[in-house]
N, C-alpha and C. Protein backbone atom coordinates (compact mmCIF):
# COMPACT_ATOMS: atom_id res chain seq x y z
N UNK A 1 -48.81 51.82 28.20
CA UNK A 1 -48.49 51.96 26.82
C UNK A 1 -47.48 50.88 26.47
N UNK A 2 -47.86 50.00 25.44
CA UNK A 2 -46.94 48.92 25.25
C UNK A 2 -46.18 49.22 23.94
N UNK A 3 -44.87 49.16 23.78
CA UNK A 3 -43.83 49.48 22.88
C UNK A 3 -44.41 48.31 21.44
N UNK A 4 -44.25 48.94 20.36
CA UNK A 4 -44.40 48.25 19.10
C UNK A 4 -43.45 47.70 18.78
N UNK A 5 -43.42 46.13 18.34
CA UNK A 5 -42.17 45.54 17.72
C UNK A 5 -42.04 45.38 16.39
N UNK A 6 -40.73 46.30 16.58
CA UNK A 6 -40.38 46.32 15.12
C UNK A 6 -39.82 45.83 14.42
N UNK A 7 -39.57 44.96 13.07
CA UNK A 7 -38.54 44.15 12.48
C UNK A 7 -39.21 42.51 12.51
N UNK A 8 -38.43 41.45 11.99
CA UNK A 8 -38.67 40.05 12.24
C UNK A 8 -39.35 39.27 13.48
N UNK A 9 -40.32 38.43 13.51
CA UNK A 9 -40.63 37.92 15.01
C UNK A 9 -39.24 37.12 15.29
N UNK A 10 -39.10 37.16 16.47
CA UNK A 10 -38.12 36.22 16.63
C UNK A 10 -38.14 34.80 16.34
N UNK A 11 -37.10 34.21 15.94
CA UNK A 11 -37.43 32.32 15.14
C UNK A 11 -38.09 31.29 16.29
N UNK A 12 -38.93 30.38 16.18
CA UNK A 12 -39.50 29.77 17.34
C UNK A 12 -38.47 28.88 17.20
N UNK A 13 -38.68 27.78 17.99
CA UNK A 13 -38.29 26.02 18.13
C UNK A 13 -37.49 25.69 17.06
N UNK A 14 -38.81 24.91 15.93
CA UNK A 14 -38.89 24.71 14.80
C UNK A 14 -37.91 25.43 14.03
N UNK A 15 -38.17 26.35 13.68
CA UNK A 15 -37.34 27.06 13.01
C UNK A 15 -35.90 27.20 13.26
N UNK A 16 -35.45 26.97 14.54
CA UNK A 16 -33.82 27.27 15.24
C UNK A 16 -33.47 25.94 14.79
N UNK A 17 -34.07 24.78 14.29
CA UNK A 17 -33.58 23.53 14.77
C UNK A 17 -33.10 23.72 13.01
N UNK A 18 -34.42 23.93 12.13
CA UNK A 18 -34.02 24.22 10.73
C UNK A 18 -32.64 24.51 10.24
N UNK A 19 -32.38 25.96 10.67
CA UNK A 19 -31.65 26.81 10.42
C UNK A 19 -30.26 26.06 11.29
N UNK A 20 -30.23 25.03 12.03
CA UNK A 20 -28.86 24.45 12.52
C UNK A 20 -28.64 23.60 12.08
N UNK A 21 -29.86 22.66 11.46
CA UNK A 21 -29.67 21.66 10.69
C UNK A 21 -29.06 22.06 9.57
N UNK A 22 -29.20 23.14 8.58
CA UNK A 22 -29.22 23.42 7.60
C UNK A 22 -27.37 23.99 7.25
N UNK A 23 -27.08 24.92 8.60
CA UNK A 23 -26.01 24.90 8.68
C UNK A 23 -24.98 23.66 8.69
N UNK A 24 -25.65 23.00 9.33
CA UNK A 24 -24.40 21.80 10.05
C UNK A 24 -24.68 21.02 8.47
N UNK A 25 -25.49 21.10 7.50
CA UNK A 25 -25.22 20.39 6.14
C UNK A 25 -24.60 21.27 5.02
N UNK A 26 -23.67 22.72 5.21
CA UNK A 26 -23.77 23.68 4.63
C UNK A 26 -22.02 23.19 5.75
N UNK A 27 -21.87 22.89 6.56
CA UNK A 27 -20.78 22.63 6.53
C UNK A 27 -20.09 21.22 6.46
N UNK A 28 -20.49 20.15 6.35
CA UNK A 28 -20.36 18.89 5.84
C UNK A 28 -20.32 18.73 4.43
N UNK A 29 -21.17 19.46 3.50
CA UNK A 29 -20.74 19.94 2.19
C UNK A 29 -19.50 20.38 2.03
N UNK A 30 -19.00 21.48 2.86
CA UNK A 30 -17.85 22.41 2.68
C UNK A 30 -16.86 21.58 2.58
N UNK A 31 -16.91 20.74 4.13
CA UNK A 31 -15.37 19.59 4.00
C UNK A 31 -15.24 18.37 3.28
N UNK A 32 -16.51 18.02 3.02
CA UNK A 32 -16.40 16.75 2.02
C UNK A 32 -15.93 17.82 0.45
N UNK A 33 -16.09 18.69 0.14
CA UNK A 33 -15.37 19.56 -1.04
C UNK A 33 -14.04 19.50 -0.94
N UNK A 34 -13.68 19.84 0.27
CA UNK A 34 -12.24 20.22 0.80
C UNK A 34 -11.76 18.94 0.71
N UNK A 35 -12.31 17.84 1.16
CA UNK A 35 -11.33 16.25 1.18
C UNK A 35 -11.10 16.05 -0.75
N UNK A 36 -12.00 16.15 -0.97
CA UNK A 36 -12.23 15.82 -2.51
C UNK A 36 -11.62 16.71 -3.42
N UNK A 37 -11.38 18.35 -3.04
CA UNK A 37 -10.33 18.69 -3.81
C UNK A 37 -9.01 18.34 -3.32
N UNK A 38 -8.38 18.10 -2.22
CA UNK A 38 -6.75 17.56 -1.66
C UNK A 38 -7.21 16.76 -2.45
N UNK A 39 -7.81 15.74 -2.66
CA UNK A 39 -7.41 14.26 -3.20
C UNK A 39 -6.88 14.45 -4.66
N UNK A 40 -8.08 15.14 -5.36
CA UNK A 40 -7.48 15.39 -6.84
C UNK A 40 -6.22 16.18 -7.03
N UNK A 41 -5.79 17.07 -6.06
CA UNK A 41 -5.09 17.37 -6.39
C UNK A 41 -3.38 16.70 -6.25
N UNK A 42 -3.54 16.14 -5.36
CA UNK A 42 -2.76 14.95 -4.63
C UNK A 42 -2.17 14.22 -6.00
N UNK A 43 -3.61 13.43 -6.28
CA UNK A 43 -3.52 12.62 -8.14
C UNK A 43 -3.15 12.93 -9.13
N UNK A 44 -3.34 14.59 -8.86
CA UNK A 44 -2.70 15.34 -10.32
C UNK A 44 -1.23 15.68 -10.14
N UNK A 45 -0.57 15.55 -8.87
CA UNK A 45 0.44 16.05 -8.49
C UNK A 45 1.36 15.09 -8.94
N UNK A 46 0.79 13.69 -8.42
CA UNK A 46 1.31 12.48 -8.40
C UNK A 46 1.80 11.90 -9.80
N UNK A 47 1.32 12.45 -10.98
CA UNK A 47 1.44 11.92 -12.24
C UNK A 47 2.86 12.62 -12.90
N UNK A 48 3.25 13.65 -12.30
CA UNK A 48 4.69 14.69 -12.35
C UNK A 48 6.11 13.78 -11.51
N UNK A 49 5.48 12.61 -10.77
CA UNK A 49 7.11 12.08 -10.12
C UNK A 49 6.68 10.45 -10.78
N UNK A 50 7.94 9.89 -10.42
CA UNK A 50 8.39 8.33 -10.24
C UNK A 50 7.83 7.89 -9.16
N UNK A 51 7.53 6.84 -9.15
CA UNK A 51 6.91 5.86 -8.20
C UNK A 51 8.33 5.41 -7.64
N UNK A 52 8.67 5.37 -6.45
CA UNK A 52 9.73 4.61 -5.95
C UNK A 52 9.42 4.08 -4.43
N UNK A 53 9.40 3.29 -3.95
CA UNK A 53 8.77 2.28 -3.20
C UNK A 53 9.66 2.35 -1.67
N UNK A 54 8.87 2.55 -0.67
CA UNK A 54 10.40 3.09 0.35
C UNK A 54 10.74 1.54 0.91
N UNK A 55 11.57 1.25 0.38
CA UNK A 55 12.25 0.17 0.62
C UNK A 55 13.55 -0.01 1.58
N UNK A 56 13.49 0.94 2.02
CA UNK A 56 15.32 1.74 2.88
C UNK A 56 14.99 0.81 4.05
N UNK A 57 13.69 1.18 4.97
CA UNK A 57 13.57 0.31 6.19
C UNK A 57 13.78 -1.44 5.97
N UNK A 58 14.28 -2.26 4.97
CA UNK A 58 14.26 -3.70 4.60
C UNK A 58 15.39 -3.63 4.38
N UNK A 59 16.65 -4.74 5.54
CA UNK A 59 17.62 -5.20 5.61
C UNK A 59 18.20 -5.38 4.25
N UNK A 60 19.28 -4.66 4.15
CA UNK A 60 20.61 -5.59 2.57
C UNK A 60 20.46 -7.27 2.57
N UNK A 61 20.38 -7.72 1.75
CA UNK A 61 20.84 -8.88 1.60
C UNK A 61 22.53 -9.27 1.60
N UNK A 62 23.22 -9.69 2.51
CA UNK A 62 24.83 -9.73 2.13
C UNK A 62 24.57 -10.67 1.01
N UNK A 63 25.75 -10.54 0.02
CA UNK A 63 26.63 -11.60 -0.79
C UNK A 63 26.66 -12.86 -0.39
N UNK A 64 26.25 -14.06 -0.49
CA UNK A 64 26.62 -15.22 -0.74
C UNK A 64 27.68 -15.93 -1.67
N UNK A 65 28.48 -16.25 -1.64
CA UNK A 65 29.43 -16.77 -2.73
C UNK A 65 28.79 -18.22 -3.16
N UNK A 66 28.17 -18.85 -3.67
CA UNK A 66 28.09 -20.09 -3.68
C UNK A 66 29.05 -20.81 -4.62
N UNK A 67 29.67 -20.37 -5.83
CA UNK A 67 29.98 -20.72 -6.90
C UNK A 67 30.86 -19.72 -7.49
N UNK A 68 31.15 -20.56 -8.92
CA UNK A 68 31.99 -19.67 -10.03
C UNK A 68 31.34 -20.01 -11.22
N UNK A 69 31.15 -19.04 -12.45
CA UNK A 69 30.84 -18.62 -13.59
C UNK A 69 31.45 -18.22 -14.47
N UNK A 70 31.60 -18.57 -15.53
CA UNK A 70 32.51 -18.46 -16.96
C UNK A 70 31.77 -18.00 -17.85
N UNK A 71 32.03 -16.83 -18.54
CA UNK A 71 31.33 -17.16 -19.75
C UNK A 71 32.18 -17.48 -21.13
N UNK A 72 31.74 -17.43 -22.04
CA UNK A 72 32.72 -18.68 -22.86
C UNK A 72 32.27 -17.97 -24.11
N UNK A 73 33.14 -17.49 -25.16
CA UNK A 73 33.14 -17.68 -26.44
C UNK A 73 32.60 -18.29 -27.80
N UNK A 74 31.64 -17.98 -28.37
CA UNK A 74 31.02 -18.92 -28.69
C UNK A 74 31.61 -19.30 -29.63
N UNK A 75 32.76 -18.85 -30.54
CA UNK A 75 33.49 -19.34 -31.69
C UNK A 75 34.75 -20.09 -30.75
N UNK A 76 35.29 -19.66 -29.89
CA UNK A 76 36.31 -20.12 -29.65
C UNK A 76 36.81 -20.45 -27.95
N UNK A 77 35.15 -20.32 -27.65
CA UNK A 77 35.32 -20.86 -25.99
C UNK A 77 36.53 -20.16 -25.06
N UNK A 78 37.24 -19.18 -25.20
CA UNK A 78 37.91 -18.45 -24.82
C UNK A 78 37.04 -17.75 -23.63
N UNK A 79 37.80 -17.26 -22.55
CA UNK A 79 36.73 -17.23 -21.66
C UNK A 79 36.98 -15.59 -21.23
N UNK A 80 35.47 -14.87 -21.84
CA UNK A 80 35.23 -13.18 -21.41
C UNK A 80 35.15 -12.90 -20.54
N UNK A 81 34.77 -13.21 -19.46
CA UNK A 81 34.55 -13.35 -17.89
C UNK A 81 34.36 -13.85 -17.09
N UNK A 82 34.66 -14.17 -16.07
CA UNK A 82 34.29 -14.93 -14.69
C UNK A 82 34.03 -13.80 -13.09
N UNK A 83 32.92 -14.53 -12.61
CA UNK A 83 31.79 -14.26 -11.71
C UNK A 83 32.10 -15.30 -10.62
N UNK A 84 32.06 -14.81 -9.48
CA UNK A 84 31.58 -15.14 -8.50
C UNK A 84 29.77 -15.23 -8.09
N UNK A 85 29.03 -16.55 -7.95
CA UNK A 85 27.66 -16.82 -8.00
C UNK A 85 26.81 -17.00 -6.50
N UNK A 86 26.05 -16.08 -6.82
CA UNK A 86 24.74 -16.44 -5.29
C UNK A 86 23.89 -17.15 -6.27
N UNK A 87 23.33 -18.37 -5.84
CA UNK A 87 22.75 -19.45 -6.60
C UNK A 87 21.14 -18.92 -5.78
N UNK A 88 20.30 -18.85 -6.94
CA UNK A 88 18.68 -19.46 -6.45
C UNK A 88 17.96 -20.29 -7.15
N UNK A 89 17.74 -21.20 -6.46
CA UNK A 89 17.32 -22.51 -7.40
C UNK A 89 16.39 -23.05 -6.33
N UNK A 90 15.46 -22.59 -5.43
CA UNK A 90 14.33 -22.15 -4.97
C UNK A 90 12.97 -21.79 -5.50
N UNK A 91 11.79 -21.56 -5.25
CA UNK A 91 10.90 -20.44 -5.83
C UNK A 91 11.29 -19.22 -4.78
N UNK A 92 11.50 -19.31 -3.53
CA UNK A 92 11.71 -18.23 -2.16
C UNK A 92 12.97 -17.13 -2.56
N UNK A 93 14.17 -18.04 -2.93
CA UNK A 93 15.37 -17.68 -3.79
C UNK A 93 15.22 -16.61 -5.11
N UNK A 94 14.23 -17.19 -5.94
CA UNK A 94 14.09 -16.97 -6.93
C UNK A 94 13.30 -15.66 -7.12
N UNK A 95 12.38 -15.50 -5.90
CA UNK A 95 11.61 -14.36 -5.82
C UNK A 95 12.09 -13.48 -5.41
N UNK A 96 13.38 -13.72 -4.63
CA UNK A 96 13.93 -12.74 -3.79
C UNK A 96 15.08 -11.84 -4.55
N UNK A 97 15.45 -12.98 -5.67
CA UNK A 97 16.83 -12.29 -6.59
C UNK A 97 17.42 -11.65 -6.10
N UNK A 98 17.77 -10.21 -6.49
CA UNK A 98 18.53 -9.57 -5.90
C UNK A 98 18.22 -7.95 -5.18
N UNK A 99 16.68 -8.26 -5.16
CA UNK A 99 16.29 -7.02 -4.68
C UNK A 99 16.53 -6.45 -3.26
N UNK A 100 16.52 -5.41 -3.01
CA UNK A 100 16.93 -4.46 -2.05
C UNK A 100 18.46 -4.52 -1.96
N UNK A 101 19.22 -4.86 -3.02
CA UNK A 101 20.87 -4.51 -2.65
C UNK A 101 20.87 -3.40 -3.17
N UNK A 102 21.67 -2.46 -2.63
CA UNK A 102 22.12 -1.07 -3.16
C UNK A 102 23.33 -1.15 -4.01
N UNK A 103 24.20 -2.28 -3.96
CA UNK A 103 25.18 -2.33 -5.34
C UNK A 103 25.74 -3.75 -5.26
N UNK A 104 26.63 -3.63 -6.19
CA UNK A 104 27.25 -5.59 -6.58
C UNK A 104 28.34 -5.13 -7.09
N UNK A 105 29.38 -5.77 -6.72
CA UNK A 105 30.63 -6.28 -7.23
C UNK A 105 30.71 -6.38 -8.37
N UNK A 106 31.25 -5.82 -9.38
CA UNK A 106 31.11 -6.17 -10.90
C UNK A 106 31.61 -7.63 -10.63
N UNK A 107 32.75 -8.25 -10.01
CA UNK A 107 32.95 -9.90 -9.82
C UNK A 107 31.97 -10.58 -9.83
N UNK A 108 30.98 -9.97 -9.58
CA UNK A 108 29.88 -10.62 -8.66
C UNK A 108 28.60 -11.24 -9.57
N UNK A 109 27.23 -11.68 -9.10
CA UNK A 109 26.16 -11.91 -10.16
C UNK A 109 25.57 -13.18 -9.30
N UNK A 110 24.50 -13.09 -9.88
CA UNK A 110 23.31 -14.19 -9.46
C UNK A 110 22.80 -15.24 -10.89
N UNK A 111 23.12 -16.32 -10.46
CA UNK A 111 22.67 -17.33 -11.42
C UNK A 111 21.78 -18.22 -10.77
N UNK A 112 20.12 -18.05 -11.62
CA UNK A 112 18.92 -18.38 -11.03
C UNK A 112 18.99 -19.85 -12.47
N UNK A 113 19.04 -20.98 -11.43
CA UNK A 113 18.62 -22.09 -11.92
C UNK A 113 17.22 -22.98 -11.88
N UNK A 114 16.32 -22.84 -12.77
CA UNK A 114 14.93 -23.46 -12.43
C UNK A 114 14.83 -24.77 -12.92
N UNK A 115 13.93 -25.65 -12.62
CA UNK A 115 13.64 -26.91 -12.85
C UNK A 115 13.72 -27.79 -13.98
N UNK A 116 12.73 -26.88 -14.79
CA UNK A 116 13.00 -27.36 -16.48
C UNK A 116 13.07 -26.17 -16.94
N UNK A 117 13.57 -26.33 -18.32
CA UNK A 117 13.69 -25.37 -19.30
C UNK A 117 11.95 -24.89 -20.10
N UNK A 118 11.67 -23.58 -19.47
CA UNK A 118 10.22 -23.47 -19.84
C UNK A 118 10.31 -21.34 -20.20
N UNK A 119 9.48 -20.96 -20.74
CA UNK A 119 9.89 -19.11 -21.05
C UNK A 119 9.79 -18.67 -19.70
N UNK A 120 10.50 -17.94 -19.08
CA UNK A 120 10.59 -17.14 -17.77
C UNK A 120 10.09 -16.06 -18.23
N UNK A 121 9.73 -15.08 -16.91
CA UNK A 121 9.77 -13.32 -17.04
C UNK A 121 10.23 -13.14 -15.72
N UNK A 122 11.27 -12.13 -15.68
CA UNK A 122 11.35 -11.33 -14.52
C UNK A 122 11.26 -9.80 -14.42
N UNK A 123 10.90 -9.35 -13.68
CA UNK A 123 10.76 -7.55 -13.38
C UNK A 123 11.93 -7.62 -12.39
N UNK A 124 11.66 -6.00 -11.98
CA UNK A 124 12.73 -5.07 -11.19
C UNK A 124 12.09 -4.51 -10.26
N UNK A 125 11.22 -5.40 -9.63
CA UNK A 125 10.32 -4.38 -8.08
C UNK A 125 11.05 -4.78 -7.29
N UNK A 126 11.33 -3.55 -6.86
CA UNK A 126 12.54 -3.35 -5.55
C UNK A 126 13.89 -3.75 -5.95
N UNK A 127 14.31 -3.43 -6.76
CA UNK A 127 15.59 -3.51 -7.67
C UNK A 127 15.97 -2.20 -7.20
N UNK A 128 17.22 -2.08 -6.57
CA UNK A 128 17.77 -0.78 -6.51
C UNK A 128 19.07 -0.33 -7.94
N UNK A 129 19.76 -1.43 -8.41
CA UNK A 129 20.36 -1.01 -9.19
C UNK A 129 19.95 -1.61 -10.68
N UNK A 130 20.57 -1.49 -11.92
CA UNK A 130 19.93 -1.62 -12.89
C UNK A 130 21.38 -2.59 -13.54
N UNK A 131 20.72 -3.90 -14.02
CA UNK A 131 20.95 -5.07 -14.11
C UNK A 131 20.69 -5.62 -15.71
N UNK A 132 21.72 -6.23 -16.05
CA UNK A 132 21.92 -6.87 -16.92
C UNK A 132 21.33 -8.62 -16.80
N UNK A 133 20.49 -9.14 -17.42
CA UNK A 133 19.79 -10.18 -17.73
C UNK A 133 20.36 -10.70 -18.85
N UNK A 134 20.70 -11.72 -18.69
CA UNK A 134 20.48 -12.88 -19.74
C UNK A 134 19.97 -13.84 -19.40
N UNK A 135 19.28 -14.46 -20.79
CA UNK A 135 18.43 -15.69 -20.32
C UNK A 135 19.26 -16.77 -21.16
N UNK A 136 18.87 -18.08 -20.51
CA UNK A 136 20.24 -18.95 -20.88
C UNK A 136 19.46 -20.34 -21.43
N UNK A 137 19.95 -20.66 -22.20
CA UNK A 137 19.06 -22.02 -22.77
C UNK A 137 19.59 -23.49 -22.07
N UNK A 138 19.13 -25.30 -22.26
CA UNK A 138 19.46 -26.37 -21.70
C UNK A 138 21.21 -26.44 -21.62
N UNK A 139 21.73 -25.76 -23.18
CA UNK A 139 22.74 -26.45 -23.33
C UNK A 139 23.85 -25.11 -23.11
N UNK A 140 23.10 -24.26 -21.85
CA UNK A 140 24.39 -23.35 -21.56
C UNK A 140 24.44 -22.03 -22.67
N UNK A 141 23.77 -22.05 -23.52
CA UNK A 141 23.99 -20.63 -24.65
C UNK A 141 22.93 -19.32 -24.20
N UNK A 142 23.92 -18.45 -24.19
CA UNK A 142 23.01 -17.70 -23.69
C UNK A 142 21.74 -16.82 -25.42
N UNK A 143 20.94 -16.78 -25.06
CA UNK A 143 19.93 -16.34 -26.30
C UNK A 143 19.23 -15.38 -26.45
N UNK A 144 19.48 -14.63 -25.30
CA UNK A 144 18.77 -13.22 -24.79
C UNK A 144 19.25 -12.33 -24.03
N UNK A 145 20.12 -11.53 -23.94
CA UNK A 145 20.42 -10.12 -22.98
C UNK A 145 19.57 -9.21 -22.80
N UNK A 146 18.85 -8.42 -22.00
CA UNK A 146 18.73 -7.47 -21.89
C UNK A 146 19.69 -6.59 -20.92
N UNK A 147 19.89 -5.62 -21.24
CA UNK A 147 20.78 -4.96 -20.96
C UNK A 147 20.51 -3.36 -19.97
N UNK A 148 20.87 -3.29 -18.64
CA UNK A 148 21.09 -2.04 -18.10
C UNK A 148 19.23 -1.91 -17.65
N UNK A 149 18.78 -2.91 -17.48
CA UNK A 149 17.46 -2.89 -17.19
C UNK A 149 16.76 -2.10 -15.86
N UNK A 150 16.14 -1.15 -16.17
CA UNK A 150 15.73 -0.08 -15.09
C UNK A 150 15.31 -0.82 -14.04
N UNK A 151 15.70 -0.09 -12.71
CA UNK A 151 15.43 -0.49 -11.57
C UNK A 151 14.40 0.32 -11.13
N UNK A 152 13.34 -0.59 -10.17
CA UNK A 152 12.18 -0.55 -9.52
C UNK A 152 11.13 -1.18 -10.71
N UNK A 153 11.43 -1.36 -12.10
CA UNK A 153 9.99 -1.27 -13.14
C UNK A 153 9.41 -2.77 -12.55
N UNK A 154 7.98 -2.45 -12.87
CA UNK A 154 7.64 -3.77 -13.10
C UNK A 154 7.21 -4.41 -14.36
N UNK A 155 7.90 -3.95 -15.49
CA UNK A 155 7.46 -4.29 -16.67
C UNK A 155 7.64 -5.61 -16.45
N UNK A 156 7.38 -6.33 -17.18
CA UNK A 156 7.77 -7.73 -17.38
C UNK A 156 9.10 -7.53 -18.60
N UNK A 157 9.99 -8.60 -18.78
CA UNK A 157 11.09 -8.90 -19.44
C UNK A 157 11.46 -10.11 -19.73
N UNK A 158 10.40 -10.66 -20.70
CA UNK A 158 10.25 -12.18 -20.90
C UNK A 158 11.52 -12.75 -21.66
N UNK A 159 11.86 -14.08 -21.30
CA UNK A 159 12.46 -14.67 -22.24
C UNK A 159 12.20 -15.04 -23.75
N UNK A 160 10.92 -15.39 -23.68
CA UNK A 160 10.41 -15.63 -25.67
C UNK A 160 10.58 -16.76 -25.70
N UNK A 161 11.98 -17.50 -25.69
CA UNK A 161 11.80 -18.63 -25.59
C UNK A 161 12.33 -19.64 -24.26
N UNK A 162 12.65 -21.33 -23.87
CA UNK A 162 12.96 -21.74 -23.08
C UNK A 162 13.81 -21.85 -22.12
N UNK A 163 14.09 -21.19 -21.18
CA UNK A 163 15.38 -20.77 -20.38
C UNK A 163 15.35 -22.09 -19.12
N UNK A 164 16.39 -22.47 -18.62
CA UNK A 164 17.14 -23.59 -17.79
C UNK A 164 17.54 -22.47 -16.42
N UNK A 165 18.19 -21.99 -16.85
CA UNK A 165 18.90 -20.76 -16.66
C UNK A 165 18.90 -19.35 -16.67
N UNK A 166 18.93 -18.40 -15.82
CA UNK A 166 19.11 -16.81 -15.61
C UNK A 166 20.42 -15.90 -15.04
N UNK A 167 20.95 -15.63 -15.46
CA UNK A 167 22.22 -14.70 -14.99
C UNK A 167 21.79 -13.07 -14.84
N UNK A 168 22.05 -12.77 -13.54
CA UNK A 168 22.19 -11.29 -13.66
C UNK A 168 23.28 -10.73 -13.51
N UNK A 169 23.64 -9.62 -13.93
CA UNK A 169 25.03 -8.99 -13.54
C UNK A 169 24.65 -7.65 -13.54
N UNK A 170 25.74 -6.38 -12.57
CA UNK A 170 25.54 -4.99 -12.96
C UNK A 170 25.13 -4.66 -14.40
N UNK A 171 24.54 -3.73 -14.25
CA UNK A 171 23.90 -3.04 -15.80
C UNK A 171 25.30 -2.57 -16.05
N UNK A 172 25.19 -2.90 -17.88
CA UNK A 172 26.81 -2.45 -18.34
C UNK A 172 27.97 -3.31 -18.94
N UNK A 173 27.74 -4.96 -17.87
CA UNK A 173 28.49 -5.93 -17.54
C UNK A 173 29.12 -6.74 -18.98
N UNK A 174 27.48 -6.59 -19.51
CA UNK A 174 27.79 -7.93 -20.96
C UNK A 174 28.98 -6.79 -22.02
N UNK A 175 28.33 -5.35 -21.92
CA UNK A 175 29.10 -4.39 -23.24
C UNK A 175 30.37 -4.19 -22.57
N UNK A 176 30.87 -4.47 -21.28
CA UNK A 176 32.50 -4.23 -21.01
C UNK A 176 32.76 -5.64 -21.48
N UNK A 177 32.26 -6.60 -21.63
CA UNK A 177 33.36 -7.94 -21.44
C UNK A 177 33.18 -8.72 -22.58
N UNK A 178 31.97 -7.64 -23.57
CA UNK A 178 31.68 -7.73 -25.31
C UNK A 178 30.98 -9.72 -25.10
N UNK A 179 29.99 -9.57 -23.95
CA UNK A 179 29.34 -10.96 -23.94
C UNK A 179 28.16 -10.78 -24.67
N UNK A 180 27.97 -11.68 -25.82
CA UNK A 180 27.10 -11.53 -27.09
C UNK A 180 25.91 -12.75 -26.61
N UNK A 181 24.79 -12.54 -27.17
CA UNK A 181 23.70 -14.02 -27.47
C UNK A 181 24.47 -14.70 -28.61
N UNK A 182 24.67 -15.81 -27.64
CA UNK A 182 25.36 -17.41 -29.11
C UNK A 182 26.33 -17.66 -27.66
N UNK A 183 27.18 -16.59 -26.93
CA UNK A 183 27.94 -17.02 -26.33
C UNK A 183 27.22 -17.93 -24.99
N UNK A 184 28.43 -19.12 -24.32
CA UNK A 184 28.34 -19.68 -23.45
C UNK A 184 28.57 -19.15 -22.22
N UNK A 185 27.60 -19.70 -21.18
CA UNK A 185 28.25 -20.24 -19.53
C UNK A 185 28.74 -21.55 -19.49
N UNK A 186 29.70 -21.67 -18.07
CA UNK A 186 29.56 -22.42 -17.43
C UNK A 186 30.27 -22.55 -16.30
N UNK A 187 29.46 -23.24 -14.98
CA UNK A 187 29.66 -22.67 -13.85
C UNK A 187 29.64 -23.88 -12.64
N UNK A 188 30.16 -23.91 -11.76
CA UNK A 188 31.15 -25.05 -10.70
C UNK A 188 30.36 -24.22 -9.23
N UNK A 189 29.45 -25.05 -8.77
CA UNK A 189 28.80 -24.80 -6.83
C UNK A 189 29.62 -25.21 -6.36
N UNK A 190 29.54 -24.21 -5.00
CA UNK A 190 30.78 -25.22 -4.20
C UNK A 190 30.13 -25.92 -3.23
């Protein structure tokens, strides 16, 4: 007497290979979902902070003294302040400005001298502190401040018109020492 089977035949070959294939694409679906939601959510997270660039592992630049800086009065040449100068008059110099210092000497400041007098722009990538710009014309007048200029941006911060000359100082620098556009530099390398 042979027992009756009851229920499903059991799956042959064919069929086992189906049903593993089918799985193993039923879970490759699953994690390519899973990578693809972290990511968006990652992107959506990302739009809630500041971009700030880890710049900590890249050596300080020390201070260079190269020089001295005046600035000068423009009615009466009387002199609002004087600076101690790290000169870049380089393109290597020039690119390097003053990024990755963590602070400056209010004494202190960078006067970027270029070739000819033509419109500059500079940004603030990898700028740790926030810096006062002026842009300076052939005959020493300065014609443009910007003032307290955010650190890390990369906006651009054009001159407009022909600059010889660039001064930076701490953000703050020009409104303590009441240095206006019209007023002069002028400044002695050693």
């Amino acid at each position: 007497m042979s027992k009756a089977h009851k229920g499903p035949n059991p799956p042959n070959e064919e069929q086992v290979t189906k049903i593993s294939s089918a799985r193993k694409m039923l879970l490759i679906a699953i994690v390519v979902g899973i990578v693809i939601g972290i990511a968006y959510w990652i992107n959506e997270d990302a739009g809630d902070y500041t971009y700030v660039p880890d710049i900590e592992s890249v050596e300080e630049p020390a201070f260079v003294k190269e020089g001295e800086l005046v600035f000068l009065e423009q009615n009466t040449a009387d002199t609002l302040a004087h600076i101690a100068i790290e000169v870049a008059d380089d393109d290597s110099q020039r690119s390097q400005g003053l990024m990755y210092r963590s602070s400056m000497e209010d004494s202190t400041g960078m006067l970027f001298i270029f070739d000819e007098a033509r419109p500059q722009s500079f940004w603030m990538k990898n700028t740790k502190i926030p810096l006062d710009i002026m842009y300076v014309s052939e005959d020493s007048t300065i014609f443009m401040i910007y003032k307290s200029v955010m650190p890390y941006s990369e906006k651009s911060i054009p001159s407009e018109e022909n600059a010889l000359y660039v001064v930076e100082v701490n953000g703050g620098f020009t409104n303590r020492n009441n240095i206006e556009q019209g007023d002069k530099i002028a400044f002695e390398l050693e």
